[in-house]
PDB file of N, CA and C in Angstrom:
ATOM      1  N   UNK A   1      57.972  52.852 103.023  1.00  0.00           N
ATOM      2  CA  UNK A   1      58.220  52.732 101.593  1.00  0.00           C
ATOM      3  C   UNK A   1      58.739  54.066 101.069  1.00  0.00           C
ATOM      4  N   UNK A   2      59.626  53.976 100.063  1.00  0.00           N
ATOM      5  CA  UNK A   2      60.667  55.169  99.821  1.00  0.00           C
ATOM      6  C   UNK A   2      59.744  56.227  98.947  1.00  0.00           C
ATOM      7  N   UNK A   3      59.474  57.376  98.568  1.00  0.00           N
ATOM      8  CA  UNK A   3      58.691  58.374  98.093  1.00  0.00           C
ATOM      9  C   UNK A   3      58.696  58.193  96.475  1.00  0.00           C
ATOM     10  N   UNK A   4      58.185  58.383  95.571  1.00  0.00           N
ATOM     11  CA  UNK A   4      58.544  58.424  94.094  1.00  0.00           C
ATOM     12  C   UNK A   4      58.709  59.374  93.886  1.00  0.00           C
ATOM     13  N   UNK A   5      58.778  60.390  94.761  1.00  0.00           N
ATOM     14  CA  UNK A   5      59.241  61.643  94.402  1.00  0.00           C
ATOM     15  C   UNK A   5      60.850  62.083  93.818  1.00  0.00           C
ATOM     16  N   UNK A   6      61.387  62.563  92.849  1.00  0.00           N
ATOM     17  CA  UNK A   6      62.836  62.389  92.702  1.00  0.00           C
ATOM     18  C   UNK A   6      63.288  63.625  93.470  1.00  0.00           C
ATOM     19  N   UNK A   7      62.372  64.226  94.119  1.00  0.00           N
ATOM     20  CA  UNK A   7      63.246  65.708  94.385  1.00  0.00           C
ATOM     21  C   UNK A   7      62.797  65.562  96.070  1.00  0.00           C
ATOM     22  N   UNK A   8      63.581  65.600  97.489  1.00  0.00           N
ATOM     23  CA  UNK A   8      62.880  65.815  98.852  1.00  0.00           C
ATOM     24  C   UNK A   8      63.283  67.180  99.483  1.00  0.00           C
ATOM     25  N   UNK A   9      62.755  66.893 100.199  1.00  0.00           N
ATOM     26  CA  UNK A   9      63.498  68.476 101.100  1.00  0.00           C
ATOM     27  C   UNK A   9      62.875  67.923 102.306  1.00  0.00           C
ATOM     28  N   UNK A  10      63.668  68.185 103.595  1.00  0.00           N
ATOM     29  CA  UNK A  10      63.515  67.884 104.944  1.00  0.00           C
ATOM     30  C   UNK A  10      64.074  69.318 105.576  1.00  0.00           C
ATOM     31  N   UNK A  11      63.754  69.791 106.931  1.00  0.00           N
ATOM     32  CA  UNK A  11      64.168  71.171 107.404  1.00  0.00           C
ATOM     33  C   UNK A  11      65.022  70.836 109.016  1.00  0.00           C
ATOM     34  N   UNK A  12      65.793  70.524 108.751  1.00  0.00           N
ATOM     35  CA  UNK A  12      66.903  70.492 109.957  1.00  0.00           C
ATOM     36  C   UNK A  12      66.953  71.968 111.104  1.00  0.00           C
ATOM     37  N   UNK A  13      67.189  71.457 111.759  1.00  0.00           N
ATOM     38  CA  UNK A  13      66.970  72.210 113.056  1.00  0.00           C
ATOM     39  C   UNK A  13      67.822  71.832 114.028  1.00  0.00           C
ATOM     40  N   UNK A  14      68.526  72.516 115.056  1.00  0.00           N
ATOM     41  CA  UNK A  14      69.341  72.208 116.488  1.00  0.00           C
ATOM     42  C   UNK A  14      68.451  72.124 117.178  1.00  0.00           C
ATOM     43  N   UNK A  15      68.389  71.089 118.010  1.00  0.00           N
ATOM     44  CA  UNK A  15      68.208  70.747 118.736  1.00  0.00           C
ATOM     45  C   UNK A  15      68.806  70.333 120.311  1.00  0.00           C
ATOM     46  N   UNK A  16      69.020  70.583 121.548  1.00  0.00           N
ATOM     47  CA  UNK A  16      69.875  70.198 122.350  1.00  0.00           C
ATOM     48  C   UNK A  16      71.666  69.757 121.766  1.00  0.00           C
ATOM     49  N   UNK A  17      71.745  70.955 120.864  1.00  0.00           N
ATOM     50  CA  UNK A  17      73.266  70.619 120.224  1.00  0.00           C
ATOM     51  C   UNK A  17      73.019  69.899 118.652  1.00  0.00           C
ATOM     52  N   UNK A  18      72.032  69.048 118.391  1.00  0.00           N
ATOM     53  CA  UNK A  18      72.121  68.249 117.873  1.00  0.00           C
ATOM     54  C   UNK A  18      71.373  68.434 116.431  1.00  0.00           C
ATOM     55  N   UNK A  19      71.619  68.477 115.223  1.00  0.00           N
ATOM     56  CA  UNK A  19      71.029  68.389 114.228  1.00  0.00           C
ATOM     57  C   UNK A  19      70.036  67.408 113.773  1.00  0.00           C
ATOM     58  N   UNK A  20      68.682  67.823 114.152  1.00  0.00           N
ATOM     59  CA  UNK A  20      67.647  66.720 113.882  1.00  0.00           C
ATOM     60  C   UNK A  20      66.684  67.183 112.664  1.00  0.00           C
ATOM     61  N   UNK A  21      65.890  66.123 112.240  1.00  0.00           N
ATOM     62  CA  UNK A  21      64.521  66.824 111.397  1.00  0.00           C
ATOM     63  C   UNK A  21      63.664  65.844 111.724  1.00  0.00           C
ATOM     64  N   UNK A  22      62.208  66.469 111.080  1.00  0.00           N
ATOM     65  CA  UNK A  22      61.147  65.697 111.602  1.00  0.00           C
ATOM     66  C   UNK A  22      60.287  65.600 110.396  1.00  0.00           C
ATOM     67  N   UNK A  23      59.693  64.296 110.018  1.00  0.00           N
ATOM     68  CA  UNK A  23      58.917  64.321 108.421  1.00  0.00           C
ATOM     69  C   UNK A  23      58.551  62.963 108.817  1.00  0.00           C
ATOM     70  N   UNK A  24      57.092  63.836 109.104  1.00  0.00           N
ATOM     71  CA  UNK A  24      55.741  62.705 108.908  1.00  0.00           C
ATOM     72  C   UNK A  24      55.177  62.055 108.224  1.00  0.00           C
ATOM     73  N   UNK A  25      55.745  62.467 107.033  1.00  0.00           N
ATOM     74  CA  UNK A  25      55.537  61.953 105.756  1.00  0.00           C
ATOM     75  C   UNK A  25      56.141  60.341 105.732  1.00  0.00           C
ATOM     76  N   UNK A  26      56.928  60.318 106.461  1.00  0.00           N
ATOM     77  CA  UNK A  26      57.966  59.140 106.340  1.00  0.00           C
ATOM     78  C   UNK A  26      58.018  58.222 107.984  1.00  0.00           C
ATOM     79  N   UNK A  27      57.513  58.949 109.066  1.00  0.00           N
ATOM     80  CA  UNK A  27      57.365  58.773 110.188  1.00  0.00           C
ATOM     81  C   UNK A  27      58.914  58.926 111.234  1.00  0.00           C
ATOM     82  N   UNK A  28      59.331  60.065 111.143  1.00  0.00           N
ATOM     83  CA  UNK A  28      60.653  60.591 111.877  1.00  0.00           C
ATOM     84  C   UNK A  28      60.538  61.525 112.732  1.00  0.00           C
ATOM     85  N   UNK A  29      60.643  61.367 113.509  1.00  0.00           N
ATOM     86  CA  UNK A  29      60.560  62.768 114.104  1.00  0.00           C
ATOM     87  C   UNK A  29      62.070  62.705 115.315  1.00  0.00           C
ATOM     88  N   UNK A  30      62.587  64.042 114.868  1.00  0.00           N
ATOM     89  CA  UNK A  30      63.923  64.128 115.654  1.00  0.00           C
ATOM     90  C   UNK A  30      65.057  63.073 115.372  1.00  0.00           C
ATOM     91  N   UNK A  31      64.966  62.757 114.140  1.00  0.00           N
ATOM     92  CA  UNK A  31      66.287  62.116 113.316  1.00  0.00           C
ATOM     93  C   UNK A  31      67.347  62.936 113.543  1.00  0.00           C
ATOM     94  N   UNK A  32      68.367  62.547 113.986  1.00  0.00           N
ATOM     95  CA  UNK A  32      69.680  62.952 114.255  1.00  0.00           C
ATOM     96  C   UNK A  32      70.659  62.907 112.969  1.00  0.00           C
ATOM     97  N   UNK A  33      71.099  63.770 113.153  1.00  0.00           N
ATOM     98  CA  UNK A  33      72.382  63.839 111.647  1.00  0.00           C
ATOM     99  C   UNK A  33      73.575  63.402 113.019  1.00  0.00           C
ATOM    100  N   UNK A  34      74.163  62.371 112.453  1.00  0.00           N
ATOM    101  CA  UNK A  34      75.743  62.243 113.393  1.00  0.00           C
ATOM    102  C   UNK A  34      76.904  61.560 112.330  1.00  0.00           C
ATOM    103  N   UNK A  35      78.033  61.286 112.880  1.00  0.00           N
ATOM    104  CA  UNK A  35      78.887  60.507 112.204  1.00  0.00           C
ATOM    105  C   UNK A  35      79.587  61.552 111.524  1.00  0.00           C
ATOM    106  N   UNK A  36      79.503  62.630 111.235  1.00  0.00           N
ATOM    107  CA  UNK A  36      80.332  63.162 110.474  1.00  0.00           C
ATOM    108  C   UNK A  36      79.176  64.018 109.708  1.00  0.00           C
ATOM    109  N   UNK A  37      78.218  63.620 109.328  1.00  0.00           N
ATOM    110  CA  UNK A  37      76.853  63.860 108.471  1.00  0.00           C
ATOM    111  C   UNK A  37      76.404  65.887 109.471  1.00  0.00           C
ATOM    112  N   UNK A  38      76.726  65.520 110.771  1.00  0.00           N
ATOM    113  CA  UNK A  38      76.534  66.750 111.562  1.00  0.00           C
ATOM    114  C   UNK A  38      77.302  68.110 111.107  1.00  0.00           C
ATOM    115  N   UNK A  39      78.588  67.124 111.115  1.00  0.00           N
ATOM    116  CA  UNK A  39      79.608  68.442 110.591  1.00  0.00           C
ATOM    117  C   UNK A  39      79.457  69.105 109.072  1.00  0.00           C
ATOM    118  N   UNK A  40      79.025  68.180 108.211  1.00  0.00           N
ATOM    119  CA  UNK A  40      78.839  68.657 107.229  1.00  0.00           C
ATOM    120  C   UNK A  40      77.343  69.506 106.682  1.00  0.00           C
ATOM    121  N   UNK A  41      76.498  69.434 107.806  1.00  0.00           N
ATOM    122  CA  UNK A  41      75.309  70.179 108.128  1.00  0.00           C
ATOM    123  C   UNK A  41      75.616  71.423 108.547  1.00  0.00           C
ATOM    124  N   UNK A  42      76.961  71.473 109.627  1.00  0.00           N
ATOM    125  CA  UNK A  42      77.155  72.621 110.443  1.00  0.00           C
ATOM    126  C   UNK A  42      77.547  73.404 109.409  1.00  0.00           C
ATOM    127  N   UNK A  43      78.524  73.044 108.435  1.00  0.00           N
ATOM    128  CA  UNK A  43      79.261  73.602 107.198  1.00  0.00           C
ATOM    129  C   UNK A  43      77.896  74.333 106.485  1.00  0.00           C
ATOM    130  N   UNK A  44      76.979  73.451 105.647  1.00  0.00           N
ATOM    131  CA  UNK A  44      76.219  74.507 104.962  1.00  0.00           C
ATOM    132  C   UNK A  44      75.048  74.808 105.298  1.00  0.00           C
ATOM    133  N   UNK A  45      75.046  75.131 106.558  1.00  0.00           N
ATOM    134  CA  UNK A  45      73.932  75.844 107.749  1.00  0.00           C
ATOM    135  C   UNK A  45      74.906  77.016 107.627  1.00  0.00           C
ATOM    136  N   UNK A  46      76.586  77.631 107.158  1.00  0.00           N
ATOM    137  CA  UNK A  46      76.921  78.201 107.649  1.00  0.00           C
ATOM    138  C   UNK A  46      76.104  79.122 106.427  1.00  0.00           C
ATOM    139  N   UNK A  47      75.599  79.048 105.313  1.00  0.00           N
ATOM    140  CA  UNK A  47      75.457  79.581 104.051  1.00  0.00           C
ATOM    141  C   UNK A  47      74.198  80.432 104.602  1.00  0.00           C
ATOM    142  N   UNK A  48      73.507  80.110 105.598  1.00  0.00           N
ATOM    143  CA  UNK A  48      71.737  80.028 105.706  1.00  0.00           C
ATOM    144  C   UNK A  48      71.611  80.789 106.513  1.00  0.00           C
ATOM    145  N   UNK A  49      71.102  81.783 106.898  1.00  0.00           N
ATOM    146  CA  UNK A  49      70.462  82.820 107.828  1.00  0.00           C
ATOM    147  C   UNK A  49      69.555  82.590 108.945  1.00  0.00           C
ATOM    148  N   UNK A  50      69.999  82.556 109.935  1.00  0.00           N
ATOM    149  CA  UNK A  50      68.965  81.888 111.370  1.00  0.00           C
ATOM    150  C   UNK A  50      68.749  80.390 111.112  1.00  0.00           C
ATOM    151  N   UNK A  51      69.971  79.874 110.793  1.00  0.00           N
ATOM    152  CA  UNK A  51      69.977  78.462 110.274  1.00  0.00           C
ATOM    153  C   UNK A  51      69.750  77.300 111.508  1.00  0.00           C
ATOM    154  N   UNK A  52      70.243  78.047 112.417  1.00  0.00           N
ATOM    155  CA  UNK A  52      69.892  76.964 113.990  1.00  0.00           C
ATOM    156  C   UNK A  52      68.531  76.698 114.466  1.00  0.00           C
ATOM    157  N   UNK A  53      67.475  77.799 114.080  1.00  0.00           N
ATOM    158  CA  UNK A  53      66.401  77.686 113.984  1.00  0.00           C
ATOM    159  C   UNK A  53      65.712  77.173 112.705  1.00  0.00           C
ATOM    160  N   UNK A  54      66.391  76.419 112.072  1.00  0.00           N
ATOM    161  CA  UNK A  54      65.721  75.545 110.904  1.00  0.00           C
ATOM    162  C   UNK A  54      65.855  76.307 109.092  1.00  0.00           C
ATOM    163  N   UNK A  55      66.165  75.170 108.431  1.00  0.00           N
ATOM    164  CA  UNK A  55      66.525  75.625 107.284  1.00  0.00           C
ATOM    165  C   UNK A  55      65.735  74.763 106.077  1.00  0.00           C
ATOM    166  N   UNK A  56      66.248  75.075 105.419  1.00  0.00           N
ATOM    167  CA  UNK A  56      65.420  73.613 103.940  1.00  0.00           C
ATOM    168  C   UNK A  56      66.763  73.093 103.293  1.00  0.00           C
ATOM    169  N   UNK A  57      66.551  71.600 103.220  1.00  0.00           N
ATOM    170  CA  UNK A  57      67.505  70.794 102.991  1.00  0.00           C
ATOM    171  C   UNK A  57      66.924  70.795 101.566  1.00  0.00           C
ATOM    172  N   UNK A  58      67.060  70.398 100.936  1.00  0.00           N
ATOM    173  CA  UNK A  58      66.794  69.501  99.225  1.00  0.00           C
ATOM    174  C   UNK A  58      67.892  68.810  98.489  1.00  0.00           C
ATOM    175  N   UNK A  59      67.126  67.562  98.228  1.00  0.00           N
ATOM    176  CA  UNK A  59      68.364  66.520  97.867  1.00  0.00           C
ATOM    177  C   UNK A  59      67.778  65.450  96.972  1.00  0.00           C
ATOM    178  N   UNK A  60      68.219  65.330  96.200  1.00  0.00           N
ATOM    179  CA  UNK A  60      67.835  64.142  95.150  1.00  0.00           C
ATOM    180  C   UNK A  60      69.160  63.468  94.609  1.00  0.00           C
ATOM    181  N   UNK A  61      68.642  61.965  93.611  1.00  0.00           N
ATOM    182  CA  UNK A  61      69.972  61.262  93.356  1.00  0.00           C
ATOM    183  C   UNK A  61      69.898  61.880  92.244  1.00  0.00           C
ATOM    184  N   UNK A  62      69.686  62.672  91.376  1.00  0.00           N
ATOM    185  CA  UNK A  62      70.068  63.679  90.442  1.00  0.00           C
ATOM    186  C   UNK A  62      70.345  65.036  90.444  1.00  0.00           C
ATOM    187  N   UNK A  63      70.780  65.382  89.605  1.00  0.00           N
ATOM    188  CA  UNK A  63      71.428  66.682  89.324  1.00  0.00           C
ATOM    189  C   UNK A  63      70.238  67.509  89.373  1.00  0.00           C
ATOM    190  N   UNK A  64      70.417  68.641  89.981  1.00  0.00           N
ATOM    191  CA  UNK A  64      68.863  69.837  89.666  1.00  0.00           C
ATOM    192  C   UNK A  64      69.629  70.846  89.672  1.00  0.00           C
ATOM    193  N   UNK A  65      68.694  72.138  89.082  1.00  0.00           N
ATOM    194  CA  UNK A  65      69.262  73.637  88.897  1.00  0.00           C
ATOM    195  C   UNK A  65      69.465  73.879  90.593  1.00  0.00           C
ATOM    196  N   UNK A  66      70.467  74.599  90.692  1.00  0.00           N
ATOM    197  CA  UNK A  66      70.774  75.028  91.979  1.00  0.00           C
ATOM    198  C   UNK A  66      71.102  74.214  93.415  1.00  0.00           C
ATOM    199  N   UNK A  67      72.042  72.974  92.900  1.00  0.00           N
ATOM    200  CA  UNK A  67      72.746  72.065  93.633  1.00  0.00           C
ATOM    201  C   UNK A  67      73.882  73.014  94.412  1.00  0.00           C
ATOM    202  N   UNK A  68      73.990  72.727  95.491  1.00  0.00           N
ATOM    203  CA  UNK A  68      75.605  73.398  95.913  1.00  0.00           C
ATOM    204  C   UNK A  68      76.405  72.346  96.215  1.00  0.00           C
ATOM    205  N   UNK A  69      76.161  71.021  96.579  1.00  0.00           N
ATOM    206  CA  UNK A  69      77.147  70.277  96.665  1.00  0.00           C
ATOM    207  C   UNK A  69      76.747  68.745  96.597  1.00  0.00           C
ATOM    208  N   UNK A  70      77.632  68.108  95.928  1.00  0.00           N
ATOM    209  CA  UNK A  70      77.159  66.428  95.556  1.00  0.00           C
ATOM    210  C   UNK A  70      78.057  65.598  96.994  1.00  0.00           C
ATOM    211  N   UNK A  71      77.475  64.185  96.982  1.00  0.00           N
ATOM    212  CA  UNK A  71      77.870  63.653  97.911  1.00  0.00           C
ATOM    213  C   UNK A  71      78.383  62.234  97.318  1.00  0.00           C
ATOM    214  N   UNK A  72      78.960  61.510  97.605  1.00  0.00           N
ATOM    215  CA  UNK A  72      79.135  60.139  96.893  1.00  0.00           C
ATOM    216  C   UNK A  72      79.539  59.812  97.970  1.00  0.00           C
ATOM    217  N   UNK A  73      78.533  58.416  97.348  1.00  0.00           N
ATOM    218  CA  UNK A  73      79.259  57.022  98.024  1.00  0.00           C
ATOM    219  C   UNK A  73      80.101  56.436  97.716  1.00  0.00           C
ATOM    220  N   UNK A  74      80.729  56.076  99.264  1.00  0.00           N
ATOM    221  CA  UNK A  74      81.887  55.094  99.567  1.00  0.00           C
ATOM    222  C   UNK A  74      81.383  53.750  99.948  1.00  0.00           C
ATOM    223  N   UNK A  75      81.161  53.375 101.205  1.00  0.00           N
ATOM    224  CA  UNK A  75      80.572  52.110 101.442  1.00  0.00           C
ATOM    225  C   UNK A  75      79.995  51.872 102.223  1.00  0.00           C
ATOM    226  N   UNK A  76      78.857  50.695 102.489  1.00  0.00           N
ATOM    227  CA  UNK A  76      78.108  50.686 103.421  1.00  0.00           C
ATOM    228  C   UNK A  76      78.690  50.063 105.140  1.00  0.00           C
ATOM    229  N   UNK A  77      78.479  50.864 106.011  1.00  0.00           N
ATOM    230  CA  UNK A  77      78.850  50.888 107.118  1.00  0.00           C
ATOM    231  C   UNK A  77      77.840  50.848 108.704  1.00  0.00           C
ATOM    232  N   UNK A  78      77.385  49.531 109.697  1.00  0.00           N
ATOM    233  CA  UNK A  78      76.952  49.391 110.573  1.00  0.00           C
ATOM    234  C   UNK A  78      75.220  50.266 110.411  1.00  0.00           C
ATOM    235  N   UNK A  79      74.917  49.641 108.728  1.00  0.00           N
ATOM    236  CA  UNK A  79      73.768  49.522 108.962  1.00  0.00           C
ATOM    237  C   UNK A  79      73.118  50.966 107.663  1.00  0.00           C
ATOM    238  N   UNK A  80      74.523  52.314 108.054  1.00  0.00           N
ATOM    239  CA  UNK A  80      74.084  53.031 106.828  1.00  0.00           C
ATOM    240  C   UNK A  80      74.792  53.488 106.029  1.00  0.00           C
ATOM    241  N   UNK A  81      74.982  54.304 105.170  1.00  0.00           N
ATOM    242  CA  UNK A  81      75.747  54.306 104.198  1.00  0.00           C
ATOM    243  C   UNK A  81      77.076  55.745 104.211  1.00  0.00           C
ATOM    244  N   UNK A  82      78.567  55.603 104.021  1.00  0.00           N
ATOM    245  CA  UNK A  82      79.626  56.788 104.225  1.00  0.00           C
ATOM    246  C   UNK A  82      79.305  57.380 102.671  1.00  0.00           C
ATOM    247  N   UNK A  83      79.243  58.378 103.000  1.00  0.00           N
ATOM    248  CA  UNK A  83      79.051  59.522 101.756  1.00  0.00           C
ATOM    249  C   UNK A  83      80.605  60.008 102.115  1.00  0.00           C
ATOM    250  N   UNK A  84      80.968  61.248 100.661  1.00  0.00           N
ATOM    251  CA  UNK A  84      82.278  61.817 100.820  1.00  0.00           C
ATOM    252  C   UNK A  84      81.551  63.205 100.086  1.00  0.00           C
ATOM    253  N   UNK A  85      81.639  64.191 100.561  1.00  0.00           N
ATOM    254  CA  UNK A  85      81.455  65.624  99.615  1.00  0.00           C
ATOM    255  C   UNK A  85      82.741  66.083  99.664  1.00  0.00           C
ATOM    256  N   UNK A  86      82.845  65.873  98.216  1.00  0.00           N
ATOM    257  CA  UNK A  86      83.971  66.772  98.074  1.00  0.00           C
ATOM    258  C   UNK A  86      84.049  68.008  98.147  1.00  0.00           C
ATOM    259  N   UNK A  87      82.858  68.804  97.462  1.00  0.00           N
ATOM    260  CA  UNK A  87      82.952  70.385  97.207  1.00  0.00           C
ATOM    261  C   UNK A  87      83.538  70.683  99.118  1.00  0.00           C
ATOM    262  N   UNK A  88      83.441  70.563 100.063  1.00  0.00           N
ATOM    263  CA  UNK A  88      84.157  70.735 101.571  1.00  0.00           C
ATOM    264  C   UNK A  88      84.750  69.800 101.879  1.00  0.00           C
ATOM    265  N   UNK A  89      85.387  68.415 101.290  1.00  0.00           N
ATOM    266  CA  UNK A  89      86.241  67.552 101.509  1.00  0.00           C
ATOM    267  C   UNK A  89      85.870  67.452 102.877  1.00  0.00           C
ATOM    268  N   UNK A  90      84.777  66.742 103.074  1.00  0.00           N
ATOM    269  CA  UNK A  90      84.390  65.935 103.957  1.00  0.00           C
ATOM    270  C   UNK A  90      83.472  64.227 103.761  1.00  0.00           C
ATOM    271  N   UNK A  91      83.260  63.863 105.083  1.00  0.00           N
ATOM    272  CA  UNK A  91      83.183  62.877 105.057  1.00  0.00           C
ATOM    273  C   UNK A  91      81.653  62.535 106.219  1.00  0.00           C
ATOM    274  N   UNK A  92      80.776  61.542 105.545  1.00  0.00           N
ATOM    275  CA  UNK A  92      79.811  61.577 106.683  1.00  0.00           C
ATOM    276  C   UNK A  92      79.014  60.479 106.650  1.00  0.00           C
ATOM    277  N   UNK A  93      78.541  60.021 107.921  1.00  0.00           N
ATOM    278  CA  UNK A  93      77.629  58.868 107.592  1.00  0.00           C
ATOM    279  C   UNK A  93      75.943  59.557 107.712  1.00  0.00           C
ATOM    280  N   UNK A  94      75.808  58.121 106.538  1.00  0.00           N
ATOM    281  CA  UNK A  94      73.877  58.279 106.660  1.00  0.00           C
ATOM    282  C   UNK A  94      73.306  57.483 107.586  1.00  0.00           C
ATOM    283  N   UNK A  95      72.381  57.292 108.479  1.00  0.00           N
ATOM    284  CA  UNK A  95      71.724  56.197 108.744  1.00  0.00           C
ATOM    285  C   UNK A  95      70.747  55.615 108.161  1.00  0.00           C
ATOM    286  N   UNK A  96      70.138  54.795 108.414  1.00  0.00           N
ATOM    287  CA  UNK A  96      69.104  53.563 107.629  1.00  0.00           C
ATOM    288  C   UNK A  96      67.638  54.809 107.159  1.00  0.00           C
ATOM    289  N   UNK A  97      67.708  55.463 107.866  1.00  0.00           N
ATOM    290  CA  UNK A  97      66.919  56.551 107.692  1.00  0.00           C
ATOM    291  C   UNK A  97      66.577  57.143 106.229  1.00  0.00           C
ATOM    292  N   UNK A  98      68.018  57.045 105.679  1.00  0.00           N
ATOM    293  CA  UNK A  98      68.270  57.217 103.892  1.00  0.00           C
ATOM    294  C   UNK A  98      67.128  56.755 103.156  1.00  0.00           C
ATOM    295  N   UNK A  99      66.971  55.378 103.708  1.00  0.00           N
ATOM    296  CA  UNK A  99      65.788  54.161 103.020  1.00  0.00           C
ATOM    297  C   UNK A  99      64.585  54.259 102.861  1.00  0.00           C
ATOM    298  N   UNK A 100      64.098  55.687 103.362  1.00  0.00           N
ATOM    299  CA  UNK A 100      63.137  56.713 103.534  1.00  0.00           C
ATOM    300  C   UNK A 100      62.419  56.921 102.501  1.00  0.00           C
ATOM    301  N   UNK A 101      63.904  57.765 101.891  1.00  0.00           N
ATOM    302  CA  UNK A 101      63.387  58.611 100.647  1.00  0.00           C
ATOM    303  C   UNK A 101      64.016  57.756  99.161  1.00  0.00           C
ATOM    304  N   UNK A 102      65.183  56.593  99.092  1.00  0.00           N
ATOM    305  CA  UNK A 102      65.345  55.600  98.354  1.00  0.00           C
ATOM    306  C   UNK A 102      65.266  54.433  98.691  1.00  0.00           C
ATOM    307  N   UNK A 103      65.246  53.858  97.511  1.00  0.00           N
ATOM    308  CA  UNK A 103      65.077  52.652  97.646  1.00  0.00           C
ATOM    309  C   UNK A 103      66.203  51.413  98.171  1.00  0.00           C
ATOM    310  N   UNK A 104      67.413  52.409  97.170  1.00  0.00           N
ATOM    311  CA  UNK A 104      68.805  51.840  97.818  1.00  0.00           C
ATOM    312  C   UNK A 104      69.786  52.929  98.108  1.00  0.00           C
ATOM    313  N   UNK A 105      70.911  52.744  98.887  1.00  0.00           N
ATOM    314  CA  UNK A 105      71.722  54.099  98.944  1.00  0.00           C
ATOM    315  C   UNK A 105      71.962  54.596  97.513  1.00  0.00           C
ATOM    316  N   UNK A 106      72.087  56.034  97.191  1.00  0.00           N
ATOM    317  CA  UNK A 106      72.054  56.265  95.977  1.00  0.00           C
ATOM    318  C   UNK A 106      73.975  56.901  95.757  1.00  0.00           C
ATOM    319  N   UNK A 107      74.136  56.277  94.710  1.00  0.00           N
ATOM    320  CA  UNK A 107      75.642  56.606  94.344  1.00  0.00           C
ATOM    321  C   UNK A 107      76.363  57.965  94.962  1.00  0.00           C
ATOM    322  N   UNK A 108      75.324  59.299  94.220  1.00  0.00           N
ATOM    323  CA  UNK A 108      75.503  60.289  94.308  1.00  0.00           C
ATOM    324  C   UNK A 108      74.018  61.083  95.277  1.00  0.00           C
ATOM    325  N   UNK A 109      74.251  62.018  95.824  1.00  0.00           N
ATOM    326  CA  UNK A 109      73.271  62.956  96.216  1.00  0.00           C
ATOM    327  C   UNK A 109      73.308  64.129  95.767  1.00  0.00           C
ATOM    328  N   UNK A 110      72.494  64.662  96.009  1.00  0.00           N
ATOM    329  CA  UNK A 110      73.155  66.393  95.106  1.00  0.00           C
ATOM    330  C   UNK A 110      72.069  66.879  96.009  1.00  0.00           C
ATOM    331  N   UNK A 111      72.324  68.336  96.934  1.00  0.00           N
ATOM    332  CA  UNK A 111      71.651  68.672  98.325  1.00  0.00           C
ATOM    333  C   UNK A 111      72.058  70.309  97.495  1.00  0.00           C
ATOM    334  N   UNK A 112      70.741  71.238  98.122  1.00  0.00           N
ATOM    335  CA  UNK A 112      70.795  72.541  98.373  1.00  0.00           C
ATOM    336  C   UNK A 112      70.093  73.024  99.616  1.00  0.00           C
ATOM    337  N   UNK A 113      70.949  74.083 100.338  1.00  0.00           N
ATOM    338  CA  UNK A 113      70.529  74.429 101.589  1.00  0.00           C
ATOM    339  C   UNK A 113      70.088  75.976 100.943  1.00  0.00           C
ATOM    340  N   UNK A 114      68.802  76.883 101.964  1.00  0.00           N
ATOM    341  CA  UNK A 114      68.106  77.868 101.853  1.00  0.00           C
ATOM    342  C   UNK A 114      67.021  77.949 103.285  1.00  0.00           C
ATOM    343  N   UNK A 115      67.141  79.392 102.852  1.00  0.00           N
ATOM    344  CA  UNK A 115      66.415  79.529 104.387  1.00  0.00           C
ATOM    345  C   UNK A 115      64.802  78.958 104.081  1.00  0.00           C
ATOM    346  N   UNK A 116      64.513  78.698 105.426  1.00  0.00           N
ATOM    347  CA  UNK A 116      63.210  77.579 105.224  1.00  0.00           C
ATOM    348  C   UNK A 116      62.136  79.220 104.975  1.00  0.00           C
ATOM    349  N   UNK A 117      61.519  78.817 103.959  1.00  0.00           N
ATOM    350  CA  UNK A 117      60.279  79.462 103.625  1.00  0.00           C
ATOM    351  C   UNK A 117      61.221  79.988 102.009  1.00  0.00           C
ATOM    352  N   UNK A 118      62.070  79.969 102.196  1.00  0.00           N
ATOM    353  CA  UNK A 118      62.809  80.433 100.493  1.00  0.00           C
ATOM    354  C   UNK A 118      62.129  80.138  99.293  1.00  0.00           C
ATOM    355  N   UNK A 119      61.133  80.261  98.324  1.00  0.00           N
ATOM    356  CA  UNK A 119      60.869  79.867  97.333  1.00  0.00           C
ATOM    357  C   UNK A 119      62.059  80.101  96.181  1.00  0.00           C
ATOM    358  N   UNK A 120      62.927  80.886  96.309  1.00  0.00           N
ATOM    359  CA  UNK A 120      63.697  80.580  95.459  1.00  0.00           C
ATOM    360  C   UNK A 120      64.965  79.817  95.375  1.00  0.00           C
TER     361      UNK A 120
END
């Protein structure tokens, strides 16, 4: 069941190449970012300091102070949903995994990356 929380944060990490996270909260462990969703991880991991060793994601379907980049949806695809960020004119899929933290794919996302332990 999806969180009522409007605000999440998950902490991505490489893994064997691969961009995963793990949140027990929700029962995941080693969720894979792929489809395109990787590359656009690799992009603002580039912002983050010892980012291969894990960072803080934060993302809600609203706007918050200190967004760096929104995501929108395009359409639903083999189960999860194609986002487009423009601010890096890219392109990426979600998996069903999304359904986590909403209830339905959400129009927009709005994500900030920071090094994990960052309070600010």
């Amino acid at each position: 069941m999806p969180s009522n929380n409007s605000i999440h944060a998950i902490h991505p990490y490489l893994d064997n190449g691969l961009w995963v996270f793990d949140d027990a909260a929700v029962g995941l462990v080693q969720e894979p970012f792929v489809a395109g969703a990787d590359l656009i991880i690799d992009r603002l991991a580039e912002q983050v300091p010892d980012a291969r060793n894990g960072f803080t994601l934060i993302f809600s379907e609203l706007p918050f102070p200190g967004h760096q980049v929104s995501l929108e949806w395009l359409h639903e695809e083999c189960g999860g949903n194609v986002y487009r960020c423009n601010e890096l004119d890219m392109v990426g899929w979600l998996c069903p995994a999304l359904l986590k933290y909403f209830n339905e794919p959400p129009k927009q996302i709005y994500a900030e990356v920071r090094a994990r332990g960052n309070a600010n």
